[in-house]
N, C-alpha and C. Protein backbone atom coordinates (compact mmCIF):
# COMPACT_ATOMS: atom_id res chain seq x y z
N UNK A 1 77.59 112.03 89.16
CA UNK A 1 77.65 112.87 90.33
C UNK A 1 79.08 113.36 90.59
N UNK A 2 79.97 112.65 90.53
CA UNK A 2 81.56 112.75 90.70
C UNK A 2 81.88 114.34 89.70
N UNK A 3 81.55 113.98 88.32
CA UNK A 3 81.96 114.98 87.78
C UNK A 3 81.04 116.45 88.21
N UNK A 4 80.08 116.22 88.60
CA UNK A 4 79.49 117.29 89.08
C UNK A 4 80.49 118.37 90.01
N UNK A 5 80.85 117.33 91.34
CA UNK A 5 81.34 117.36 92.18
C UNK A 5 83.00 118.18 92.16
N UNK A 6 83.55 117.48 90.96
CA UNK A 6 84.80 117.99 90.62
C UNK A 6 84.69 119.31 90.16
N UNK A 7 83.60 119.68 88.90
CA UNK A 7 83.36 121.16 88.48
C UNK A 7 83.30 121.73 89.90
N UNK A 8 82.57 121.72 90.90
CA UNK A 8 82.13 122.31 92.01
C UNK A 8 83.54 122.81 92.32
N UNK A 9 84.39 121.54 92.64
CA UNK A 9 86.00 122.05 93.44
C UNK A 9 86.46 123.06 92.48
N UNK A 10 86.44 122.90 91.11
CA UNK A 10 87.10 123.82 90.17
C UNK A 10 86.82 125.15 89.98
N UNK A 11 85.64 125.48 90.20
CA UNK A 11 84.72 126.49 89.78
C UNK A 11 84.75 127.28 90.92
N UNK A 12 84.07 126.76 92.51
CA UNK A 12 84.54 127.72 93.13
C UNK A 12 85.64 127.46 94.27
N UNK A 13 85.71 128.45 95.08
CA UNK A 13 86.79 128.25 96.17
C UNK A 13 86.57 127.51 97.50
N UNK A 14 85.25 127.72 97.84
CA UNK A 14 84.84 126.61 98.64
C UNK A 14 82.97 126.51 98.63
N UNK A 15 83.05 125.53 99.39
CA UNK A 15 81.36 125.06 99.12
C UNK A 15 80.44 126.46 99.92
N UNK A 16 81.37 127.06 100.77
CA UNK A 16 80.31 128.67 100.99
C UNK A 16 80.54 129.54 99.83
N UNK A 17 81.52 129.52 98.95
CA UNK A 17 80.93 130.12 97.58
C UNK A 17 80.16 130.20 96.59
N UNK A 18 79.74 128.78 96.97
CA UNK A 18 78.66 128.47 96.29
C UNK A 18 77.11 129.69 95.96
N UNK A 19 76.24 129.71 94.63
CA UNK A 19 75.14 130.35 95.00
C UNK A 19 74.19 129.55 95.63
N UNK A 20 73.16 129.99 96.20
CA UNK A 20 71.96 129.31 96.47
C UNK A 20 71.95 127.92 95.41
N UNK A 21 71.36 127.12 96.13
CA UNK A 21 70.63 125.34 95.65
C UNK A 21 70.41 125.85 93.76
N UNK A 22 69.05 126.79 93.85
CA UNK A 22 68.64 126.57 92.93
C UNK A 22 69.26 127.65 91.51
N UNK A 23 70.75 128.51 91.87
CA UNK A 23 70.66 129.14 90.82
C UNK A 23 72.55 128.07 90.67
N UNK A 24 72.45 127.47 92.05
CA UNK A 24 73.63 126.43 91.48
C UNK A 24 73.28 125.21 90.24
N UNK A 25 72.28 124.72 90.74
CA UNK A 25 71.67 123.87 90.22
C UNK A 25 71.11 124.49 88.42
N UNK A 26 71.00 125.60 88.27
CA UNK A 26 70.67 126.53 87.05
C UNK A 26 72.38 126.37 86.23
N UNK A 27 73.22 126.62 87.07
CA UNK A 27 74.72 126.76 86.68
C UNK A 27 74.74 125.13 86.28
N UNK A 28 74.95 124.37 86.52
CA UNK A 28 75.43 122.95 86.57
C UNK A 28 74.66 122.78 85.16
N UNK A 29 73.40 122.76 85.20
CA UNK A 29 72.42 122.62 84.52
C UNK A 29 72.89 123.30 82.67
N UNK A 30 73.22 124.49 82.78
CA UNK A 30 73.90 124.91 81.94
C UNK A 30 74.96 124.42 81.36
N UNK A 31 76.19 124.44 82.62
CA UNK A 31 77.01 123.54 82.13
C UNK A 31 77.20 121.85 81.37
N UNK A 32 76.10 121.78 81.14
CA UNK A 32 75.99 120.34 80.41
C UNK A 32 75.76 119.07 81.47
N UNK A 33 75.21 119.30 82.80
CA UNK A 33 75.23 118.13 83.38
C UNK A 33 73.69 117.85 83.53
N UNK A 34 73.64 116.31 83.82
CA UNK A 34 71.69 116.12 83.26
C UNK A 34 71.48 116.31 84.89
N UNK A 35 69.80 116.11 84.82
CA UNK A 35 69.26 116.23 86.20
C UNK A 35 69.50 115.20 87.32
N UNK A 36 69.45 114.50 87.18
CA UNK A 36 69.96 113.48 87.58
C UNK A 36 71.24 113.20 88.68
N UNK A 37 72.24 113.58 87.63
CA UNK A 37 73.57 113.63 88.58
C UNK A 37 73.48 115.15 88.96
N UNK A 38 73.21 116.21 88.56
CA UNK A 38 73.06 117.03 89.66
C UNK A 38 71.95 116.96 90.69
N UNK A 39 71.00 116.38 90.53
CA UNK A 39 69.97 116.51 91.88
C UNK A 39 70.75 115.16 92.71
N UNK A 40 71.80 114.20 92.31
CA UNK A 40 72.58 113.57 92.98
C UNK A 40 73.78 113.95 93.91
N UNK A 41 74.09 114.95 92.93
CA UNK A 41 75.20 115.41 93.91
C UNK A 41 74.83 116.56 94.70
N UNK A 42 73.32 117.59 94.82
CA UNK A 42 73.16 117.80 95.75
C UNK A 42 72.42 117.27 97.23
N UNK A 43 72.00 116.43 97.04
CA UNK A 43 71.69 115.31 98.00
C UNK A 43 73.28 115.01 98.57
N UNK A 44 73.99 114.65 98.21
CA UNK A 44 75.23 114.41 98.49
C UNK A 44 76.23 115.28 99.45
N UNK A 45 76.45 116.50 98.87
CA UNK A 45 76.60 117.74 99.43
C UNK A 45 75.64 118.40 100.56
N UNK A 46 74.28 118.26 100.62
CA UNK A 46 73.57 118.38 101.63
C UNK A 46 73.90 117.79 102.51
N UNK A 47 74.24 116.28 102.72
CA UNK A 47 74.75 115.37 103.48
C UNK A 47 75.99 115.66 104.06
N UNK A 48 76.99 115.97 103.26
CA UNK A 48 78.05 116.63 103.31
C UNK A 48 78.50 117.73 104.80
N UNK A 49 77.11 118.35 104.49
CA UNK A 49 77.25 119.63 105.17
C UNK A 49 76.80 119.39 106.34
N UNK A 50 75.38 118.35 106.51
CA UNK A 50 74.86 117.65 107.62
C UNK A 50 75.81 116.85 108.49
N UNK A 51 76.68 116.61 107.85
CA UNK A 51 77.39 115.46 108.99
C UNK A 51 78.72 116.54 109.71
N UNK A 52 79.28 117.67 108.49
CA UNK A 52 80.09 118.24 108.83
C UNK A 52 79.26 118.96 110.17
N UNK A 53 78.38 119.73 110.34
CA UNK A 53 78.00 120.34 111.63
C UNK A 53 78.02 119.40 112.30
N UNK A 54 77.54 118.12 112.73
CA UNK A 54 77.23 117.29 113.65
C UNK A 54 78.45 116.48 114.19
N UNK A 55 79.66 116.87 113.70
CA UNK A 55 80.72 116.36 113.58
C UNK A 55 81.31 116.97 114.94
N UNK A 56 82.15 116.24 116.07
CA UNK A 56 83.19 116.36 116.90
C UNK A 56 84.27 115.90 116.81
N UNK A 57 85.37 116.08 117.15
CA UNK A 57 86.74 115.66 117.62
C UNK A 57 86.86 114.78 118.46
N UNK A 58 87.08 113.78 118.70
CA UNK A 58 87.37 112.96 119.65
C UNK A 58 88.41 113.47 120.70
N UNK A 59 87.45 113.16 122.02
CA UNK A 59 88.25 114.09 123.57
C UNK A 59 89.56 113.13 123.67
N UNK A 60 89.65 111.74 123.42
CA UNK A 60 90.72 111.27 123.92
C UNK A 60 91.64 110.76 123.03
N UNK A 61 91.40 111.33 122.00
CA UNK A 61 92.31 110.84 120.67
C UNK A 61 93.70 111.22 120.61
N UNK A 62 94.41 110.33 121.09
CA UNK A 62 95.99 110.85 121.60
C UNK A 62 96.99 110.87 120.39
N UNK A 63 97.91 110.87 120.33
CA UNK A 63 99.01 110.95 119.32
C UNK A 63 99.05 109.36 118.64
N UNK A 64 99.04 108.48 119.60
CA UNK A 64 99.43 107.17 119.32
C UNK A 64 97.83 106.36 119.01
N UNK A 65 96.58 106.97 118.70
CA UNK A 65 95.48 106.47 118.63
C UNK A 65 95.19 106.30 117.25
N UNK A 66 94.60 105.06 116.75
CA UNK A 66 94.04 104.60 115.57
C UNK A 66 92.85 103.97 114.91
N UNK A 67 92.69 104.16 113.96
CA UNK A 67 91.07 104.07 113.72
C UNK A 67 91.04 102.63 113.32
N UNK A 68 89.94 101.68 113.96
CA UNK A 68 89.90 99.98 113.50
C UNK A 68 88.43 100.50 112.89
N UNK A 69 88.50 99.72 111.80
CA UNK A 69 87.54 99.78 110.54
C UNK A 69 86.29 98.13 111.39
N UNK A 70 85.20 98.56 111.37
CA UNK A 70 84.17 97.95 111.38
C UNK A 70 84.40 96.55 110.08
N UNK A 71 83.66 95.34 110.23
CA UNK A 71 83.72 94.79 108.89
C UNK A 71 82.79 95.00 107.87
N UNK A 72 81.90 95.85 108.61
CA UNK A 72 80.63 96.79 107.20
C UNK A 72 81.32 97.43 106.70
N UNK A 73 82.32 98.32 107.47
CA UNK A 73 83.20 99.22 106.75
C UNK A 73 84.28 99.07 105.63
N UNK A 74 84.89 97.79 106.17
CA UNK A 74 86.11 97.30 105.22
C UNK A 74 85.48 96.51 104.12
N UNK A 75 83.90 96.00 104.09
CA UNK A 75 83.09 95.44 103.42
C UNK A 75 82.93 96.88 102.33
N UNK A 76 82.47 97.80 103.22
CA UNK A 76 81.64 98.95 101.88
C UNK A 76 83.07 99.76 101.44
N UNK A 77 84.13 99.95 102.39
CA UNK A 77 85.17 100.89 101.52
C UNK A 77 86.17 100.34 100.74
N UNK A 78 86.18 98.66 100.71
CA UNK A 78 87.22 97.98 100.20
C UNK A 78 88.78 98.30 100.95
N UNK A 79 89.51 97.17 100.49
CA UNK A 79 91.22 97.79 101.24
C UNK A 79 92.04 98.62 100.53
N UNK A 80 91.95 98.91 99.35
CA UNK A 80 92.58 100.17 98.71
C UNK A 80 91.70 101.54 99.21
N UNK A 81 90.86 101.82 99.68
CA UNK A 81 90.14 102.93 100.19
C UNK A 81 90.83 102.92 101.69
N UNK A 82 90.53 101.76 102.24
CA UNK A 82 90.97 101.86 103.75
C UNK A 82 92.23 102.84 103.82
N UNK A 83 93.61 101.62 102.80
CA UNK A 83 94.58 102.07 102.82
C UNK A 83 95.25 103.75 102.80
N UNK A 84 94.12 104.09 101.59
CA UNK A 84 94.51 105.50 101.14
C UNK A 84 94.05 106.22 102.63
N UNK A 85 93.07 105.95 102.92
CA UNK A 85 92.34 106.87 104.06
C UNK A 85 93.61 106.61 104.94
N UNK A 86 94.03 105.66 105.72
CA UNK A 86 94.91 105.21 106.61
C UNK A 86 96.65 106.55 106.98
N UNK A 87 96.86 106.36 104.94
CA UNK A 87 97.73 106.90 104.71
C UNK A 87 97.24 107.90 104.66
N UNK A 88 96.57 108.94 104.78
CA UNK A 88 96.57 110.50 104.88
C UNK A 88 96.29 110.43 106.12
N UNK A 89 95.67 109.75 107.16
CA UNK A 89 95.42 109.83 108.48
C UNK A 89 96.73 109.78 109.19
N UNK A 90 97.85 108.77 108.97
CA UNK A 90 99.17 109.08 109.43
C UNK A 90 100.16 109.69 108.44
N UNK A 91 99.61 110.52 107.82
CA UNK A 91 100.90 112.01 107.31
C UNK A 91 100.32 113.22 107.82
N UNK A 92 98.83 113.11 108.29
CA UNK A 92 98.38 114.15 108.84
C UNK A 92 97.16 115.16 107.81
N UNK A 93 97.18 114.22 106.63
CA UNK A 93 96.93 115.14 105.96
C UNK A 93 95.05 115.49 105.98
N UNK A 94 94.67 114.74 106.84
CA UNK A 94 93.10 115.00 107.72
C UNK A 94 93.21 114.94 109.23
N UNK A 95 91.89 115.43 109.18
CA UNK A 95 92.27 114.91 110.89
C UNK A 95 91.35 113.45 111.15
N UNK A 96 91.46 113.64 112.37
CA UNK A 96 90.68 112.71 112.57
C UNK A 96 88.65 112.68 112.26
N UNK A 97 88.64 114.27 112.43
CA UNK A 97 86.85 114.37 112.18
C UNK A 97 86.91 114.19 110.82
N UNK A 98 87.37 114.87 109.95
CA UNK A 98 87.66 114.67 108.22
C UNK A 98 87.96 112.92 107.79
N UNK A 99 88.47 112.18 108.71
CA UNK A 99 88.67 110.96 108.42
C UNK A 99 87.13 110.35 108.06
N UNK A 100 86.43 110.33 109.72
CA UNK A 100 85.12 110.02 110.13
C UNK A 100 84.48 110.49 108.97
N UNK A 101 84.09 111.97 108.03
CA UNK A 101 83.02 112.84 107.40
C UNK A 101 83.82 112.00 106.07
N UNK A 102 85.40 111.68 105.81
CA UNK A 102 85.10 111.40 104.46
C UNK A 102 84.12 109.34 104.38
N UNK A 103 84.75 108.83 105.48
CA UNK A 103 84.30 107.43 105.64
C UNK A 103 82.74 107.39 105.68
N UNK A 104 82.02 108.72 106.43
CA UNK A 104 80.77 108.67 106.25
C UNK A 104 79.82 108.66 104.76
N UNK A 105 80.29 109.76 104.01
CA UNK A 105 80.24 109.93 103.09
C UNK A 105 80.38 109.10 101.82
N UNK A 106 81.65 108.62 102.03
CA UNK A 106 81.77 106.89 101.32
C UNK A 106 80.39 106.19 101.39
N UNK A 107 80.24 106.05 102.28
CA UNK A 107 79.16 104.96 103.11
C UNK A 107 77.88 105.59 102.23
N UNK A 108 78.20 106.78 102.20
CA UNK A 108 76.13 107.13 101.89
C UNK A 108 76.04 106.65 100.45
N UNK A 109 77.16 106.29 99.68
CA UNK A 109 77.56 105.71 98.33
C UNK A 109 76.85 104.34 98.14
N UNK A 110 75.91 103.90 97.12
CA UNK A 110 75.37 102.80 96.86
C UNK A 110 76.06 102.13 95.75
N UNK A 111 77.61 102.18 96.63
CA UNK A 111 78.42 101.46 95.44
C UNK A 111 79.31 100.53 96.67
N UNK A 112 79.33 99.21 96.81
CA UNK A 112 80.66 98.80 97.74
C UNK A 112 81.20 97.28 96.36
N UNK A 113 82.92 97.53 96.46
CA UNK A 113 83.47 98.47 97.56
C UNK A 113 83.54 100.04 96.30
N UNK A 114 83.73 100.71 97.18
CA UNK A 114 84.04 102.19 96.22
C UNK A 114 85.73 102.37 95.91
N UNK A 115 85.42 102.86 94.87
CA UNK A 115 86.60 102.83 93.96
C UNK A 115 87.49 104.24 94.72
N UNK A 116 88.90 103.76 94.46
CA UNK A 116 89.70 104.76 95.04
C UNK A 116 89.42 106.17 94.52
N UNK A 117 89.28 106.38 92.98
CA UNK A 117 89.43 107.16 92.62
C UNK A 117 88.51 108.29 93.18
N UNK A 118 87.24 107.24 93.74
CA UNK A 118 85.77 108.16 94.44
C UNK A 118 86.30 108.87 95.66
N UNK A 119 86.90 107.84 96.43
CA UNK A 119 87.69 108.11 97.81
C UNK A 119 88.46 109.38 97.35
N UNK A 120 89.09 109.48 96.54
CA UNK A 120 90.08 110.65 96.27
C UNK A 120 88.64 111.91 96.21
N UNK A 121 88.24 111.93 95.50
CA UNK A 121 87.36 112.81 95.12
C UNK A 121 86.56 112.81 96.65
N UNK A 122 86.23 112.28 97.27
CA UNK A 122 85.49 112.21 98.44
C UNK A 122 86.22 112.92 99.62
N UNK A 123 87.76 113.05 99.54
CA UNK A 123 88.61 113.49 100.58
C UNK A 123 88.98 114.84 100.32
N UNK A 124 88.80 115.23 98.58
CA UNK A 124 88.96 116.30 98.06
C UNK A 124 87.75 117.11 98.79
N UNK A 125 86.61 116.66 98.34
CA UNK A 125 85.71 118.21 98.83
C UNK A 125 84.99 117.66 100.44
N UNK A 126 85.85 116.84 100.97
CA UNK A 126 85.70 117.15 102.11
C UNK A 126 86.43 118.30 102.36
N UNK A 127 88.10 118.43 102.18
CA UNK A 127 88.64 119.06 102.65
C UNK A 127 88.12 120.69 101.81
N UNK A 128 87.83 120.56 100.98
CA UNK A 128 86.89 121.60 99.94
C UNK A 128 85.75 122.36 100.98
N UNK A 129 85.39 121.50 101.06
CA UNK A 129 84.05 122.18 102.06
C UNK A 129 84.25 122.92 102.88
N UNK A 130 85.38 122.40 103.45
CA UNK A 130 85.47 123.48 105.22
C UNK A 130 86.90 123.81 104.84
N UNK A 131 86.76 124.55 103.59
CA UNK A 131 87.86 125.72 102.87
C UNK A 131 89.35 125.32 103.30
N UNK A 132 90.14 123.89 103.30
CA UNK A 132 91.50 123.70 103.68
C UNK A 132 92.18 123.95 102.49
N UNK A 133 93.13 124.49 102.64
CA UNK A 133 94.23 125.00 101.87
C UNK A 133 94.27 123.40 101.71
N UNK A 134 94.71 122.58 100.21
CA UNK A 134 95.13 121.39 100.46
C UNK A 134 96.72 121.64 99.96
N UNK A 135 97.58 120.98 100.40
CA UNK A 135 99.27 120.80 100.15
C UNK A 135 98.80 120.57 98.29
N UNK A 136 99.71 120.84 97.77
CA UNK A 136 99.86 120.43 95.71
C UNK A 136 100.75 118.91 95.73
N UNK A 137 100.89 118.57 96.84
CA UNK A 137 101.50 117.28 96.02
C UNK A 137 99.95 116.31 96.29
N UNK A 138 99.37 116.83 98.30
CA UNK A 138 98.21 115.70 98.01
C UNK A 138 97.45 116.08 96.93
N UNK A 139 97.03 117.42 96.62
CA UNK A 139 96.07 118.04 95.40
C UNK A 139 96.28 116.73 94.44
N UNK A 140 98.01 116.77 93.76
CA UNK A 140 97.85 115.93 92.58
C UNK A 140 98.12 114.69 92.94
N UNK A 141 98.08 113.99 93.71
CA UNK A 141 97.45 112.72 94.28
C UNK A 141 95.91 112.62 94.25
N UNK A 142 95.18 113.33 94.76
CA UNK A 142 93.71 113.14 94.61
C UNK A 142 92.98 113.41 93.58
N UNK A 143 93.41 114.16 92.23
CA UNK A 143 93.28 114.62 91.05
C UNK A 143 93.46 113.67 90.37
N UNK A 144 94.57 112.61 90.42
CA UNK A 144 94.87 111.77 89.87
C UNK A 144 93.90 110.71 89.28
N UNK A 145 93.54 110.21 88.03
CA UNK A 145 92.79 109.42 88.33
C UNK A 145 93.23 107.71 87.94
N UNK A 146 94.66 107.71 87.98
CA UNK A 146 95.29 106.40 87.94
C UNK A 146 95.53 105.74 89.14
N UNK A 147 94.79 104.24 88.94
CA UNK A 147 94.56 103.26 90.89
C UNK A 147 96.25 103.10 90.60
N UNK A 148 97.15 102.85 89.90
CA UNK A 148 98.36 102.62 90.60
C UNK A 148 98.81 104.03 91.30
N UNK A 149 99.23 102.66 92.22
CA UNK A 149 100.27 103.84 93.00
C UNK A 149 101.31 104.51 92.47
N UNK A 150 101.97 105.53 93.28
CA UNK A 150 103.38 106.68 92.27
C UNK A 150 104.22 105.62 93.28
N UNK A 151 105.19 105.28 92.63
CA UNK A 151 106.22 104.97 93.17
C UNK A 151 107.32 106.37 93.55
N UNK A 152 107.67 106.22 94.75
CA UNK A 152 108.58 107.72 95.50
C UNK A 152 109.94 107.22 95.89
């Protein structure tokens, strides 16, 4: 599903560029991916899109406010996921609803804990979806697919 997912970011510019379900699903299909992980990753992306509408901002979320992880949560995202999420949450580089839609999303994953590299990919077409310019240094941070960290 991941690699599905990545062609998607590559191919087009955002998830409203997309064609219709079924002549995307014709494209993918072509491109060498089985049925499977594409009828996976649109289930995924449907979801995607479902949580993004249903999604608010928090009214009282002040400058100095922070997100405490549930222990289902730190159970299903592991602490290298937390962490990464943590760290783009204080550089700014989501907001706070993008935090919530990528942690949701994690979650709909029948994998715990999920591997960073998913998290990367998971924060990617979040921010993919609802068309954010992403900065090129996070780009090649989330592209990346080595768990060590860059030393800076």
């Amino acid at each position: 599903m991941f690699d599905v997912l990545v062609f998607l970011y590559e191919n087009y510019s955002a998830l409203s560029a997309c064609p219709d379900v079924e002549a995307l699903t014709q494209r993918l299909a072509d491109a060498g991916f089985d049925e499977d992980e594409i009828a996976d990753a649109m289930v995924w992306l449907h979801g995607l899109a479902s949580v993004t509408l249903s999604s608010r901002s928090p009214s009282r979320a002040g400058p100095r406010a922070f997100r405490v992880y549930t222990s289902q949560e730190y159970a299903s995202l592991g602490a290298a996921a937390i962490g990464f999420i943590a760290s783009l949450d204080r550089d700014r580089q989501l907001s706070p609803v993008q935090r919530e839609i990528v942690i949701e999303r994690a979650a709909a994953l029948a994998e715990t804990p999920i591997a960073l590299e998913r998290v990367k990919i998971i924060v990617l077409m979040v921010l993919w979806s609802q068309a954010v310019d992403v900065d090129l240094m996070l780009l090649q941070e989330l592209l990346d697919d080595d768990p060590r960290p860059a030393l800076h």
